[in-house]
Each structure stands twice: as structure tokens, then as C-alpha cells.
Protein backbone atom coordinates (compact mmCIF):
# COMPACT_ATOMS: atom_id res chain seq x y z
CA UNK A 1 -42.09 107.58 -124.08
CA UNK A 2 -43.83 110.09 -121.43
CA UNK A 3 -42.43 110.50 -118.01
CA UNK A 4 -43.35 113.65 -116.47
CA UNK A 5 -42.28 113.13 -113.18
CA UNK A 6 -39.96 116.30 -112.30
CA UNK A 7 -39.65 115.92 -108.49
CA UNK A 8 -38.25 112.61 -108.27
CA UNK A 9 -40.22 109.51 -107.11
CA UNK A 10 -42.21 111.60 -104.69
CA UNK A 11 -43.54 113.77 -107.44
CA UNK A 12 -47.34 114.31 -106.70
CA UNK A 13 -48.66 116.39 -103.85
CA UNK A 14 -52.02 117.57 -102.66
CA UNK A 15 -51.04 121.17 -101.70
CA UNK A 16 -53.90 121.91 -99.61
CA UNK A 17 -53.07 119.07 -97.18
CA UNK A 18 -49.31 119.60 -97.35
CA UNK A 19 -48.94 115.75 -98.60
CA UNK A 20 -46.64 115.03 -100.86
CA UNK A 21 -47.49 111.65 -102.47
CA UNK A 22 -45.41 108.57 -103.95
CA UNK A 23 -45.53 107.52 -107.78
CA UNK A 24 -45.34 109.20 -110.79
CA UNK A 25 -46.64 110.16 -113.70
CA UNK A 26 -46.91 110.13 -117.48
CA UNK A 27 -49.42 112.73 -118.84
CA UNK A 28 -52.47 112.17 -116.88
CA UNK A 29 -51.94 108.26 -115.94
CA UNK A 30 -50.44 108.13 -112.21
CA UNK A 31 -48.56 104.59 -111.39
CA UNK A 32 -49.78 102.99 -108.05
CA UNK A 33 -47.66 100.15 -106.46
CA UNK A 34 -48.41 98.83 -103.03
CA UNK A 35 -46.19 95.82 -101.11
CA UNK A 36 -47.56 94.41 -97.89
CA UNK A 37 -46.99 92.24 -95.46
CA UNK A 38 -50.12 89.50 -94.98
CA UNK A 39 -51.47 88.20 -91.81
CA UNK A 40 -50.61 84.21 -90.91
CA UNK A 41 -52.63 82.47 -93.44
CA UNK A 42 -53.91 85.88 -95.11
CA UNK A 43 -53.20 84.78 -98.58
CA UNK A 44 -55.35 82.03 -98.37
CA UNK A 45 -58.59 83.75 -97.17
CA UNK A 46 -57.66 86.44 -99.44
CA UNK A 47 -57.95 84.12 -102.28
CA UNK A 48 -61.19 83.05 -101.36
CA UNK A 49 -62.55 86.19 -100.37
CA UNK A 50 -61.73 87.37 -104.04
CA UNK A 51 -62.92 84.44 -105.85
CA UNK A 52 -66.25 85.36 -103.86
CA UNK A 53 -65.80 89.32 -105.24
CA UNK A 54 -65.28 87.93 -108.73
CA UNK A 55 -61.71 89.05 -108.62
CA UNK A 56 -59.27 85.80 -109.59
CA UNK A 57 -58.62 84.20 -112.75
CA UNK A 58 -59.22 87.08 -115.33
CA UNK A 59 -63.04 87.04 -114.11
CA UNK A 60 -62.73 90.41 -112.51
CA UNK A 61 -66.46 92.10 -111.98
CA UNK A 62 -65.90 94.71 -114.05
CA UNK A 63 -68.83 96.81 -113.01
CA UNK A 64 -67.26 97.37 -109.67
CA UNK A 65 -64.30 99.10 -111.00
CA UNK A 66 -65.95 100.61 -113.44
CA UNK A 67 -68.29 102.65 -111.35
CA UNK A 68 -64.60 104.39 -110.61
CA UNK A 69 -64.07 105.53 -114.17
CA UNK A 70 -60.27 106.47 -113.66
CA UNK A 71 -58.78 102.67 -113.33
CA UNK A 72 -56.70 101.97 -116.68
CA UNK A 73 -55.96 98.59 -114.92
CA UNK A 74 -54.76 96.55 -111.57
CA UNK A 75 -53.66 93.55 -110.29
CA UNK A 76 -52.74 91.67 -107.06
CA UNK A 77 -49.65 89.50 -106.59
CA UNK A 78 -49.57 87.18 -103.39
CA UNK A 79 -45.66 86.14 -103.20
CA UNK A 80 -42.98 85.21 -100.99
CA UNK A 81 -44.30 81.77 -100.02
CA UNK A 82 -48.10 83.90 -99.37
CA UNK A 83 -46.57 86.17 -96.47
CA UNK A 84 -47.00 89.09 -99.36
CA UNK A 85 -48.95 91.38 -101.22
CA UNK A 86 -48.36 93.35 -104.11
CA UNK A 87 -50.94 95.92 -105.52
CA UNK A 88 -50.31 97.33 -108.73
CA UNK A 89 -52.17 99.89 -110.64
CA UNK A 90 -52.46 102.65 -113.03
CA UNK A 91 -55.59 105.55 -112.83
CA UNK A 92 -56.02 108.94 -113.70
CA UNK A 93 -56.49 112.23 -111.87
CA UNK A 94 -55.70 112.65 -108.34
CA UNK A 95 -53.33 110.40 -105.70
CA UNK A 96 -56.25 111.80 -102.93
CA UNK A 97 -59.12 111.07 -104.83
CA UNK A 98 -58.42 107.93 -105.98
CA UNK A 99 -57.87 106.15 -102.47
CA UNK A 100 -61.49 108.60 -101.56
CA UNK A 101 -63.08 106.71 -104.50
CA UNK A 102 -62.30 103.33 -103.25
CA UNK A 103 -64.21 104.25 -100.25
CA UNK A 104 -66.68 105.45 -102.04
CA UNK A 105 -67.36 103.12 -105.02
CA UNK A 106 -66.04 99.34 -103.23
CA UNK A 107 -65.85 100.06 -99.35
CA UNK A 108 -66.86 97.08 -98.40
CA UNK A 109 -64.40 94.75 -101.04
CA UNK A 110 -61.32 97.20 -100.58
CA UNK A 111 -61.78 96.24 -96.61
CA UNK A 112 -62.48 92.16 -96.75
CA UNK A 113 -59.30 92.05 -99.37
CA UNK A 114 -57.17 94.29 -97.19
CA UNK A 115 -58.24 92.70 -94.28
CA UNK A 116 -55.54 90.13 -94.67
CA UNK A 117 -52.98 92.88 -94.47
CA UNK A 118 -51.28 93.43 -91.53
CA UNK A 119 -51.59 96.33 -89.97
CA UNK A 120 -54.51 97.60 -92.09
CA UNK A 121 -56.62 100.45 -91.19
CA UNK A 122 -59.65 100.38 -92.92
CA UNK A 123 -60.63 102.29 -95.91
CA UNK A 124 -63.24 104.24 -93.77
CA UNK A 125 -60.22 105.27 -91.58
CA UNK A 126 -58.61 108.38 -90.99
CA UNK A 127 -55.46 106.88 -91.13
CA UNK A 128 -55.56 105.06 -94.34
CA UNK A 129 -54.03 107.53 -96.50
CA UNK A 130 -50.69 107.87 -94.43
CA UNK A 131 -50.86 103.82 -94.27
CA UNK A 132 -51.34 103.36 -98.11
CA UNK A 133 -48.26 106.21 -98.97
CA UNK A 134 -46.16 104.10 -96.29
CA UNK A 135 -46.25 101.37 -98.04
CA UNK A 136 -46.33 102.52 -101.15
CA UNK A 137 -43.18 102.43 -103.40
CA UNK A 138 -42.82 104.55 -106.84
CA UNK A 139 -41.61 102.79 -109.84
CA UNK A 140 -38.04 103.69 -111.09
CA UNK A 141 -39.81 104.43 -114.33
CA UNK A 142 -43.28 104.23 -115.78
CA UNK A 143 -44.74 104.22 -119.37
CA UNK A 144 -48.15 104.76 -121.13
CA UNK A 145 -49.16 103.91 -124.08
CA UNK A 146 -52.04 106.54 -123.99
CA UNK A 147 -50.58 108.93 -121.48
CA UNK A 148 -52.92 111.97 -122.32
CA UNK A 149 -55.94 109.58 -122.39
CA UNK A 150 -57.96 109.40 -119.78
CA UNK A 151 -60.26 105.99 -119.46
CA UNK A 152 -63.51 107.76 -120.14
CA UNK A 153 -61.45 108.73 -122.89
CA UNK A 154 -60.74 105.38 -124.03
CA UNK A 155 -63.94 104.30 -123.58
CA UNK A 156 -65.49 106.87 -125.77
CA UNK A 157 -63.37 106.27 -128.45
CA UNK A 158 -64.21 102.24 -128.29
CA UNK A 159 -67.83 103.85 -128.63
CA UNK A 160 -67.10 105.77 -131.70
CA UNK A 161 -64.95 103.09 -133.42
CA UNK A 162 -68.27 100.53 -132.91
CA UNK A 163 -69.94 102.72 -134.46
CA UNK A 164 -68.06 102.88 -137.35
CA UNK A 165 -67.92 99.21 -137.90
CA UNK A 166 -72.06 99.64 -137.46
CA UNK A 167 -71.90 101.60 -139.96
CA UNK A 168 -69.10 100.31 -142.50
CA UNK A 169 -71.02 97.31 -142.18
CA UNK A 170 -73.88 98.02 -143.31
CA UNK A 171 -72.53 100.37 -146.14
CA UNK A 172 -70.64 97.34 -147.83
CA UNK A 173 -74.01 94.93 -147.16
């Protein structure tokens, strides 16, 4: 079991900005956990609005995330009778980067989902960064399975292993 957090729960920072971010980290896999506060009836468009993305029911578009290439995995949690959010994930590399490549790679669903939180900036905003880390809340521990895997890495191995089977297969036919 990797846990490679050595500053405490604020153990990443982006030393060029001076920011030091929330969550930590096992190898190269950084824990991301958001809670929010929704809007009056903000769960309920929120469902819609990601049953219209794709995103409910274990019918997430994976292509979207994809495109991102660092997302080991997420979720979304609506609780306390809907008046919450939690946002829950795990991705490699960079705290900065990886809130840049959601407005990069899914502007446009990051916003209509977030919409329904209150307070919520905008992924486009200045601000956003400063509102995600205030709301964020690091994990009192984290595990990976894979910890020095990154998911290219994964998915390059899933590559080699078909082609193995490929292979195997048509050795023993």
C-alpha cells in the first residue's frame, strides 16, 4: 500500500503559482474529492442534464473522458435529500492541469453539470481553480492498486495482453 503524501493533506503544490493544492497521492495517481452545495432543485436538472451527456446508470460516454487520458475513474453522488454533491475521482499528473483539461477536453458538460452548484464559477473562469480547492477535501488516506501506472499505461498494456490472446489463439487453432 502506496501513500506518498509527505506534507499532510495539502501535499501537492504548483510552485510557480505559489498554490498549494488539496489531495494526495500514491505514486503518480492524485485523489480528487469535491462536496457541494446544489441550487433549489439542482439535483434534479442535474440528473437530466447527465442522462442527456450519457453520464447516469453506468452508460458513461466514454469518449469524452477519454480524450483526457489521465482519468483512472469518477463518479458523482447527489445526497442529503438532493441539496448535495459529491465528486470523486482519481487521475494522473498535475492538480493544475487536470482542472485546465476539463476546460479543454468537456467545457461545455463540466459547466451544464456544475451549473447546479451553487456558487459555481464556470470552468472558463478565472476563479475556478480557487473555487474547486475550496471545496475540495483530501481523503484521510488513499490507495492504488497501480500507483506507478499511469492510464495510458493501462491502456497499453490491455493492448498488448489482446494481442496475446490474438495470438495464443490462433497458435492452439
Amino acid at each position: 500500500m502506496t501513500n506518498t503524501s509527505t506534507s499532510g493533506p495539502m501535499s501537492k503544490s504548483d510552485a510557480s503559482q505559489g498554490n498549494v493544492r488539496p489531495g494526495l497521492k500514491a505514486g503518480r495517481a492524485n485523489e480528487f474529492t469535491l462536496i457541494f452545495q446544489l441550487k433549489p432543485g439542482g439535483a434534479e436538472r442535474m440528473r437530466k442534464k447527465m442522462a442527456s451527456f450519457g453520464l447516469t446508470e453506468g452508460t458513461l460516454n466514454q469518449k469524452l473522458l477519454d480524450r483526457m487520458g489521465t482519468v483512472h475513474d469518477l463518479r458523482f453522488l447527489i445526497f442529503d435529500n438532493d441539496t448535495r454533491l459529491l465528486f470523486a475521482s482519481t487521475f494522473d499528473g498535475d492538480w493544475d492541469a487536470y482542472i485546465d483539461d476539463f476546460g479543454t477536453y468537456i467545457p461545455d458538460q463540466i459547466d451544464a453539470v456544475f451549473g447546479e452548484v451553487e456558487g459555481a464559477p464556470g470552468i472558463r473562469s478565472p476563479n475556478v481553480k480557487d473555487w474547486i480547492a475550496k471545496h475540495q477535501v483530501s481523503s484521510t488516506y488513499f490507495y492504488s492498486a497501480y500507483p506507478n501506472a499511469s492510464v495510458k499505461d493501462v491502456w497499453k498494456a490491455l493492448k498488448i495482453e489482446g494481442g496475446l490472446e490474438t495470438l495464443l489463439d490462433a497458435a492452439t487453432s
